[in-house]
C-alpha atoms as a PDB file:
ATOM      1  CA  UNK A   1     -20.064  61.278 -18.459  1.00  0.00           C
ATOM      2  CA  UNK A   2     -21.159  57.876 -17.052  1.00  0.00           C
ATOM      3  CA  UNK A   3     -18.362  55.809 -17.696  1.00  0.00           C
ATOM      4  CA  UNK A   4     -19.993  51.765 -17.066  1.00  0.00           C
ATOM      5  CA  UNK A   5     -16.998  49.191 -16.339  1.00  0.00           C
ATOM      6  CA  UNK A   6     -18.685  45.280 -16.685  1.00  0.00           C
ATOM      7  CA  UNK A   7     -16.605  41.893 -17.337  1.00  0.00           C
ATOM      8  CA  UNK A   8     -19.117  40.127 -19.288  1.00  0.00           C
ATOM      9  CA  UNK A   9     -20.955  40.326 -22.425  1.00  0.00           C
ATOM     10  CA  UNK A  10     -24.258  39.397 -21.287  1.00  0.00           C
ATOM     11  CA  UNK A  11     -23.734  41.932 -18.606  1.00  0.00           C
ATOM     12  CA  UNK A  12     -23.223  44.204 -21.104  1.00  0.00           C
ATOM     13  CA  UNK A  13     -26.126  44.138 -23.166  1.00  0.00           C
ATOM     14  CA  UNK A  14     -28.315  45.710 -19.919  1.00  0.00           C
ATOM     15  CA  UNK A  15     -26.954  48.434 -20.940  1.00  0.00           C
ATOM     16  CA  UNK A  16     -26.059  48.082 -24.508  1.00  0.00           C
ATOM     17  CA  UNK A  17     -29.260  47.294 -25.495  1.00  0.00           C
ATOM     18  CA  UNK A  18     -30.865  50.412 -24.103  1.00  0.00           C
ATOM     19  CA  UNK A  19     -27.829  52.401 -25.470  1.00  0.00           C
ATOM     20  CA  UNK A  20     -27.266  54.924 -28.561  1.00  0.00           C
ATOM     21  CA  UNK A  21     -23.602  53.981 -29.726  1.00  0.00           C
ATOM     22  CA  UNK A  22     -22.162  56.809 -31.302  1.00  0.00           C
ATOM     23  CA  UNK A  23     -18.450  55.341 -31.429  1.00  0.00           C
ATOM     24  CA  UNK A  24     -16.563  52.251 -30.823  1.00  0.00           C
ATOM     25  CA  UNK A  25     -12.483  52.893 -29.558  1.00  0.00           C
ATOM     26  CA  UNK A  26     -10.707  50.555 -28.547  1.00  0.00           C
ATOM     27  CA  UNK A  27      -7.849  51.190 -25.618  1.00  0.00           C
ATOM     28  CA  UNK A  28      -5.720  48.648 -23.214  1.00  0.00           C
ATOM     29  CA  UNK A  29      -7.057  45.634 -25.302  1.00  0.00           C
ATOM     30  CA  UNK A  30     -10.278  46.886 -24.062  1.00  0.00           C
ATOM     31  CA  UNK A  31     -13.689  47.806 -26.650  1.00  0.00           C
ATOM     32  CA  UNK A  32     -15.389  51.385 -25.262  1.00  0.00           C
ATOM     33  CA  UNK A  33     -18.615  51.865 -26.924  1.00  0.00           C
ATOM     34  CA  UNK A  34     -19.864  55.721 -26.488  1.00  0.00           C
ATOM     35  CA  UNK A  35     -23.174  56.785 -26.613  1.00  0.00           C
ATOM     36  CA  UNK A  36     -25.715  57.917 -25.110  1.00  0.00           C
ATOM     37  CA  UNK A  37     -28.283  56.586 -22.652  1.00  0.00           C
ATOM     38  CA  UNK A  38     -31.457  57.510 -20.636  1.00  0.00           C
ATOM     39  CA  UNK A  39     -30.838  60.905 -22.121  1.00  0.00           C
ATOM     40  CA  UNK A  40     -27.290  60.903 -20.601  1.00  0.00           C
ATOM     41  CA  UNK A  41     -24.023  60.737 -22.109  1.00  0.00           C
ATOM     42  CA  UNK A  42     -21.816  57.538 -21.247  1.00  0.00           C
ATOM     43  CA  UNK A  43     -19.239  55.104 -22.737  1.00  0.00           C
ATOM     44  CA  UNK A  44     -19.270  51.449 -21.508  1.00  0.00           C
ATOM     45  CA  UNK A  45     -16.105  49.165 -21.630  1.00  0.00           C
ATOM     46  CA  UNK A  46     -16.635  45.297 -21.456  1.00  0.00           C
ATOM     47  CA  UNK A  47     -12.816  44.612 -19.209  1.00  0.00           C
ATOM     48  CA  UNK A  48     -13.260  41.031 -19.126  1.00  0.00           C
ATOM     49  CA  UNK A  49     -13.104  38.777 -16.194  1.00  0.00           C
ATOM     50  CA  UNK A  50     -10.922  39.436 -12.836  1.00  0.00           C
ATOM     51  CA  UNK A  51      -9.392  42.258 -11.177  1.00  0.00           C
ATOM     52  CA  UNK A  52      -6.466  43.074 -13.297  1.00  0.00           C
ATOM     53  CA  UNK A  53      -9.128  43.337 -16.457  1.00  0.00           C
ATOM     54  CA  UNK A  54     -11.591  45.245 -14.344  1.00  0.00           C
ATOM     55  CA  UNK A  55      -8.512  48.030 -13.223  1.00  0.00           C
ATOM     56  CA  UNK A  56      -7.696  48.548 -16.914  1.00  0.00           C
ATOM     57  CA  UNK A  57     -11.451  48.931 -17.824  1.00  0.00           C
ATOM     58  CA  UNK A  58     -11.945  51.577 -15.064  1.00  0.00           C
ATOM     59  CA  UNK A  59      -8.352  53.390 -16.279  1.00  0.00           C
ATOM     60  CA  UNK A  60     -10.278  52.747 -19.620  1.00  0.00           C
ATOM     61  CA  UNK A  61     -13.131  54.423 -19.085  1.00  0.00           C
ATOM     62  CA  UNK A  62     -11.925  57.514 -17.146  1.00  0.00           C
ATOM     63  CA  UNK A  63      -9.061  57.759 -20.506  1.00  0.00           C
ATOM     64  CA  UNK A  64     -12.475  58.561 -22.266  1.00  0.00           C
ATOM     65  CA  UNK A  65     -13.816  61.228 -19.707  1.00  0.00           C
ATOM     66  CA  UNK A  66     -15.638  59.271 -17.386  1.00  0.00           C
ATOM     67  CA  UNK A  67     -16.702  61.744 -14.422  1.00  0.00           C
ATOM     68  CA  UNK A  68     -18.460  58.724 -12.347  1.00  0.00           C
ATOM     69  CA  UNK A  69     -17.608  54.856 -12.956  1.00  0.00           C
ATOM     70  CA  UNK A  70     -20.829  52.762 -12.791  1.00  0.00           C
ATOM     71  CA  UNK A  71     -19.913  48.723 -12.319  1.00  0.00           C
ATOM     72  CA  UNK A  72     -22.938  46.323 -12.404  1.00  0.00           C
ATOM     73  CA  UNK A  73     -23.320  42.956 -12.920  1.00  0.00           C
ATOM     74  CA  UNK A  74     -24.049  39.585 -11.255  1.00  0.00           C
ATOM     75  CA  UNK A  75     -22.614  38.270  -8.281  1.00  0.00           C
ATOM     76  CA  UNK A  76     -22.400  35.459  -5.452  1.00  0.00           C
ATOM     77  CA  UNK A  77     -24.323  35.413  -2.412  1.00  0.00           C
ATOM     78  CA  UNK A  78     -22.475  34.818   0.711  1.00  0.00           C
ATOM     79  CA  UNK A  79     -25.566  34.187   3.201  1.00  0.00           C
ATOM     80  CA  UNK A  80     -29.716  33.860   3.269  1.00  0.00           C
ATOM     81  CA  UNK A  81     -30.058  37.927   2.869  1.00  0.00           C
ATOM     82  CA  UNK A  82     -28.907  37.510  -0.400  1.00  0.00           C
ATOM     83  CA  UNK A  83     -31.502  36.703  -2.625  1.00  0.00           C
ATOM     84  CA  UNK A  84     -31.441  34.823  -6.117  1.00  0.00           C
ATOM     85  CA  UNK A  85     -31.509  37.449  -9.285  1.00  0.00           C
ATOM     86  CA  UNK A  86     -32.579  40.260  -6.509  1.00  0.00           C
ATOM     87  CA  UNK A  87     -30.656  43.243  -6.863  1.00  0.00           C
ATOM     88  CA  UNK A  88     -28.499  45.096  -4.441  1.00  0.00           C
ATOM     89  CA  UNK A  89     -26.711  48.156  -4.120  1.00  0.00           C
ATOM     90  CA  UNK A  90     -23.250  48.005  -2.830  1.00  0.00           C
ATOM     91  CA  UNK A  91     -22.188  50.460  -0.364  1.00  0.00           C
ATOM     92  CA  UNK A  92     -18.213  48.886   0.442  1.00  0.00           C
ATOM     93  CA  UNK A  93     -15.955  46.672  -1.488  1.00  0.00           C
ATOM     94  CA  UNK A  94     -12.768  44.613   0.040  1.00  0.00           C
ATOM     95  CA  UNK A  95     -10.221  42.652  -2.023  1.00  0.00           C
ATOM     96  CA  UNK A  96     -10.536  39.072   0.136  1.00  0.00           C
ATOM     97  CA  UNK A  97      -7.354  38.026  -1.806  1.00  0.00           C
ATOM     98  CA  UNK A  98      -5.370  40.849  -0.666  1.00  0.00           C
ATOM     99  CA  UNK A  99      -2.743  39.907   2.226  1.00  0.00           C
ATOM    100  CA  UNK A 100      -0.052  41.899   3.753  1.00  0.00           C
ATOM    101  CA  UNK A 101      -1.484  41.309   7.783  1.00  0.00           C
ATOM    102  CA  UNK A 102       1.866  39.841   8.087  1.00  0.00           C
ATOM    103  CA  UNK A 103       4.128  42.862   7.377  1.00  0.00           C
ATOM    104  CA  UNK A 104       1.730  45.520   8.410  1.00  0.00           C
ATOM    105  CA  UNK A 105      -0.926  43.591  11.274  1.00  0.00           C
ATOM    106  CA  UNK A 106      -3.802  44.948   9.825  1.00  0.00           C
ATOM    107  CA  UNK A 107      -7.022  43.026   8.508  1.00  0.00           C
ATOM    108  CA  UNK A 108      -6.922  40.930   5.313  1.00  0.00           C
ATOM    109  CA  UNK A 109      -7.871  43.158   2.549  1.00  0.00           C
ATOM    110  CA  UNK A 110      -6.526  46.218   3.526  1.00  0.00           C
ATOM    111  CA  UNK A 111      -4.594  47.564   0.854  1.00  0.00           C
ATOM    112  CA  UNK A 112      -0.929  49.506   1.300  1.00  0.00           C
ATOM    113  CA  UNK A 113      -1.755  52.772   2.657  1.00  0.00           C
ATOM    114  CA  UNK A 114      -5.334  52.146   4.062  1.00  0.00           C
ATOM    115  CA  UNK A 115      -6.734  51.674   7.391  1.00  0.00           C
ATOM    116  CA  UNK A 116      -9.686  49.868   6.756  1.00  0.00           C
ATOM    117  CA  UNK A 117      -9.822  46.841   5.127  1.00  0.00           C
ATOM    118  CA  UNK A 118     -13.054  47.668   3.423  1.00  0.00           C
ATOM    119  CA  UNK A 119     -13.267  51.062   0.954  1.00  0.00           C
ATOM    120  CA  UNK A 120     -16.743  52.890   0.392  1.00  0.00           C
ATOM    121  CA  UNK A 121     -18.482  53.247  -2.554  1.00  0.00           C
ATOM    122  CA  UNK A 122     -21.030  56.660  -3.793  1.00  0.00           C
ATOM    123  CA  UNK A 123     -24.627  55.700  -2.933  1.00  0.00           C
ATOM    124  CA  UNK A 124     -26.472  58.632  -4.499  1.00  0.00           C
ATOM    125  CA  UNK A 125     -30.050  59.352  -3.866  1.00  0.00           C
ATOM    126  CA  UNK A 126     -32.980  58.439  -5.779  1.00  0.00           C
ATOM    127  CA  UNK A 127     -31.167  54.350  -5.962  1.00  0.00           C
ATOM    128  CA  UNK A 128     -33.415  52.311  -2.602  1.00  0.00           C
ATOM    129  CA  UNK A 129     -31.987  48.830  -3.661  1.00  0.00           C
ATOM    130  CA  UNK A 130     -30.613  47.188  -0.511  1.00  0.00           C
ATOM    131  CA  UNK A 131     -27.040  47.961   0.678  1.00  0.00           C
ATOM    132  CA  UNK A 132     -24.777  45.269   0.548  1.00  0.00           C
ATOM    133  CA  UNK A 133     -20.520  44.297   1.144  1.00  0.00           C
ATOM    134  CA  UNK A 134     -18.713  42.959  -2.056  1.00  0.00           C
ATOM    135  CA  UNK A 135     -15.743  40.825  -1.335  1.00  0.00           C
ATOM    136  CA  UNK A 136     -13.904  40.784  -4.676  1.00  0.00           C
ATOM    137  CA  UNK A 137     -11.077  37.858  -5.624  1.00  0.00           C
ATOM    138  CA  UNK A 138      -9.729  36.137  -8.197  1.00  0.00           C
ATOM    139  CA  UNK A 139     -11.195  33.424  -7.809  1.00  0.00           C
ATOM    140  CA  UNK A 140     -14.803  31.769  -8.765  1.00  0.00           C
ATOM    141  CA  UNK A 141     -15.377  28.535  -6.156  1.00  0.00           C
ATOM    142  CA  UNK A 142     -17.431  26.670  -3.376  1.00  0.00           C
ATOM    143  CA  UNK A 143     -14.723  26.699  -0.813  1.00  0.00           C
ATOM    144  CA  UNK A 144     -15.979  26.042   2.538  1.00  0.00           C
ATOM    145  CA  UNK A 145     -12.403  28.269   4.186  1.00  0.00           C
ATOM    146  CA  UNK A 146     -13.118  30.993   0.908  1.00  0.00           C
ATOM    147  CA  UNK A 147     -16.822  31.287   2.794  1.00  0.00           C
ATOM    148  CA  UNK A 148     -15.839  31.566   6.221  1.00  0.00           C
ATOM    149  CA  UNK A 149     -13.101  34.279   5.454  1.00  0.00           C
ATOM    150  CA  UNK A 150     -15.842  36.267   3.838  1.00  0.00           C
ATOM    151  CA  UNK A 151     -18.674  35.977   6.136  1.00  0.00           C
ATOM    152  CA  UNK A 152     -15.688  37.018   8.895  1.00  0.00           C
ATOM    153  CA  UNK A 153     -15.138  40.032   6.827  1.00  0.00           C
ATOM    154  CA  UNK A 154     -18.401  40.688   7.049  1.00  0.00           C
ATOM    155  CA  UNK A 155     -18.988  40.525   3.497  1.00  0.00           C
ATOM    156  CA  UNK A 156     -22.642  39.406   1.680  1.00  0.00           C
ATOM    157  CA  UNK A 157     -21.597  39.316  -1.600  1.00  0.00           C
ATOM    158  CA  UNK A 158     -18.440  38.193  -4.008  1.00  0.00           C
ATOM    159  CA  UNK A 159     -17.295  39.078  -7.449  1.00  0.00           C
ATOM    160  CA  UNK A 160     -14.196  38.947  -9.408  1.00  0.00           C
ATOM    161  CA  UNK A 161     -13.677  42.859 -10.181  1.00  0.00           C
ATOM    162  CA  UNK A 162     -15.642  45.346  -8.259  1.00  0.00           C
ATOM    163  CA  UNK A 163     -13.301  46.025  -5.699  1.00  0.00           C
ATOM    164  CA  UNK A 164     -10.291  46.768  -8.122  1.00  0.00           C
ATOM    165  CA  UNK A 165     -12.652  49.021  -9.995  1.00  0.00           C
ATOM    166  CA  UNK A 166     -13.238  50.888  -6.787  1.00  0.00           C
ATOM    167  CA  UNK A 167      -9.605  51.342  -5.960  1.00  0.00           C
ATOM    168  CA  UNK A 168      -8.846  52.449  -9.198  1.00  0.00           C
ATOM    169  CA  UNK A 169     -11.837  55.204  -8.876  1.00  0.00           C
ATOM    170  CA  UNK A 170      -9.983  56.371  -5.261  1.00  0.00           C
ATOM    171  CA  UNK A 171      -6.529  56.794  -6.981  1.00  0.00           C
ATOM    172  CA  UNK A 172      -8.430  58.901 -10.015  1.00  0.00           C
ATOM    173  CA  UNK A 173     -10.371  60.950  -7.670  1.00  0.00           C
ATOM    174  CA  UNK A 174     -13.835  59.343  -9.544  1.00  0.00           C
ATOM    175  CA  UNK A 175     -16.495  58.243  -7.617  1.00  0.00           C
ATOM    176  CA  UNK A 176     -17.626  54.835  -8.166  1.00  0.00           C
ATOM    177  CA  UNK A 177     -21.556  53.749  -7.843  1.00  0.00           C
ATOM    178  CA  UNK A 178     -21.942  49.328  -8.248  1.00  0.00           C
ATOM    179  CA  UNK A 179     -24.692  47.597  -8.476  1.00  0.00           C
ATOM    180  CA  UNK A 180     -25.328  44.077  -8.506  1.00  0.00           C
ATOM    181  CA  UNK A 181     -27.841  40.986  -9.153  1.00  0.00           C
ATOM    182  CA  UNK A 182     -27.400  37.554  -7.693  1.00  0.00           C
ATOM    183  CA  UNK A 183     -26.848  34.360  -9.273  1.00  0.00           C
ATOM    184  CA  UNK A 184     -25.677  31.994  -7.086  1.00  0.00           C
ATOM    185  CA  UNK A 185     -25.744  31.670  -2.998  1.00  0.00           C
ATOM    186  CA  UNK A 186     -23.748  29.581  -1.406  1.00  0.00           C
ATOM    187  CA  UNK A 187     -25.187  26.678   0.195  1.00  0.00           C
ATOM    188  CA  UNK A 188     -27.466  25.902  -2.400  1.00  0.00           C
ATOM    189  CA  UNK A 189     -26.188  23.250  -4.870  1.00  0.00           C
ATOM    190  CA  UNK A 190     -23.192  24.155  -7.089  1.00  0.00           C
ATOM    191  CA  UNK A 191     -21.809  27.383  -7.403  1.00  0.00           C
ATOM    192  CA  UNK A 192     -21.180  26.821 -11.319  1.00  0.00           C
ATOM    193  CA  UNK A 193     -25.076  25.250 -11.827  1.00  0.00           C
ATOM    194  CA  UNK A 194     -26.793  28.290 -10.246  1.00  0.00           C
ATOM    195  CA  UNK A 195     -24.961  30.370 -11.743  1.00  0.00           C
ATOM    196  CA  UNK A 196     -25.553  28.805 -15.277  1.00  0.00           C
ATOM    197  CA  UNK A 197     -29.307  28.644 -14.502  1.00  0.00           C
ATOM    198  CA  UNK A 198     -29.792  32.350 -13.099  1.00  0.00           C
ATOM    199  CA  UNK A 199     -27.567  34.743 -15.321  1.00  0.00           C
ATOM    200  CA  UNK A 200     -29.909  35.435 -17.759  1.00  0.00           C
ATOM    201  CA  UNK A 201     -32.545  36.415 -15.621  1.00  0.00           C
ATOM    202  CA  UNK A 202     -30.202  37.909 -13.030  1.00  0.00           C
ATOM    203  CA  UNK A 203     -29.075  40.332 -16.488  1.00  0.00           C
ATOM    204  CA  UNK A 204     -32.572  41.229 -16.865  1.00  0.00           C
ATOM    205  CA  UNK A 205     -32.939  42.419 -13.697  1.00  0.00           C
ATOM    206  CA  UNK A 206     -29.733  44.636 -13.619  1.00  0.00           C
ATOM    207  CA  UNK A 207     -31.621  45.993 -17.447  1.00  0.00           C
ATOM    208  CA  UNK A 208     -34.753  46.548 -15.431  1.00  0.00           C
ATOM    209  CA  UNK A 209     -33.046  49.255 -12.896  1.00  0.00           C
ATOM    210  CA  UNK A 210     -30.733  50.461 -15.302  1.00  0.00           C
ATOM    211  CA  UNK A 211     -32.948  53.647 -16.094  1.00  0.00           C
ATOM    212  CA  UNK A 212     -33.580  54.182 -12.497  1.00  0.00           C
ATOM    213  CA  UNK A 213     -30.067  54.141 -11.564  1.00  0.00           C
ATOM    214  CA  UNK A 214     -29.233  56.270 -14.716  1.00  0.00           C
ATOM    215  CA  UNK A 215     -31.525  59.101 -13.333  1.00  0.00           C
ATOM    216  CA  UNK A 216     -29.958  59.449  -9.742  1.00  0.00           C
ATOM    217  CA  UNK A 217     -26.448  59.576 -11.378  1.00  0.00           C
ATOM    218  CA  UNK A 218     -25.333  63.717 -12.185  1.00  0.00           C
END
């Protein structure tokens, strides 16, 4: 079963309005609707906004069977390869807000146990949307020091929940497939007003693909 973790409603509705809800559940403060889609059974969970949210909506999902944990949704821009409402495919997450280099000397992000900083994601076949880095945080700004930290990661795009979802997928053994539209880049006016002006058409975009990616997923 496709199991899709987003943190917003009007993320949702890509989905949700190309769904067959059979059920509604409710676990972890969380709403699961479970359906069927693109000829496919799923469930999707709306977690809410931020990492902690997007962990229980992956633990959420996989409660409910989930074999494969689908995350889409918009996200910020880091650089001028990242295109307004264009969609990418992201192939490694890192949690920017993660910091322990001064216990263990490894690279900011790199979670206890790990030895790289930045963990991979499934890119099946049969998805050809650009690959792109998601540096996830809990935090939703236009810091200048924020923006150099990613861009030394080596990140090209932020969100507030992808990379928790994908660490919860590692611990459960799931694989984890993310996908994401842009509405905002950095270096273009406000953060907040772009990101205003594009999410409706960024959520369009994500609807768009949504069959496409539904087809490469087993």
């Amino acid at each position: 079963m496709i199991g899709a973790v987003v943190a917003l409603d009007d993320e949702a509705e890509a989905l949700l309005s190309q769904m067959e809800v059979e059920d509604i559940r409710t676990i972890y403060g969380k709403t699961v609707h479970l359906g069927r889609a693109f000829g496919k059974e799923c469930l999707l969970v709306v977690c809410g906004v931020g990492k902690v949210n997007a962990a229980a909506g992956a633990c959420a999902a996989i409660h409910f069977g989930a074999d494969v944990i689908l995350n889409f949704g918009v996200a910020g821009g880091l650089h001028e390869r990242t295109e307004l409402t264009e969609v990418y495919l992201v192939d490694k997450a890192v949690q920017y807000d993660f910091d322990i280099t001064q216990l263990e000397g490894c690279e900011i992000g790199t979670l206890d146990g790990e030895t790289e900083n930045f963990l991979p994601l499934s890119t099946p076949k049969g998805i050809d949307f650009p690959r792109r880095k998601l540096a996830t945080g809990d935090r939703f700004n236009d810091s200048s020091v924020d923006h150099d930290l990613l861009l030394r990661l080596g990140a090209d795009l932020r969100d507030m929940e992808g990379g928790a979802i994908v660490q919860v997928c590692k611990y459960a053994g799931v694989p984890c497939v993310s996908f994401k539209a842009v509405s905002d880049v950095y270096g273009s006016g406000s953060t907040t007003e772009q990101y205003e002006k594009n999410l409706s058409r960024a959520c369009l975009n994500l609807k768009a693909y949504m069959g496409e990616v539904f087809a490469a997923l087993d």
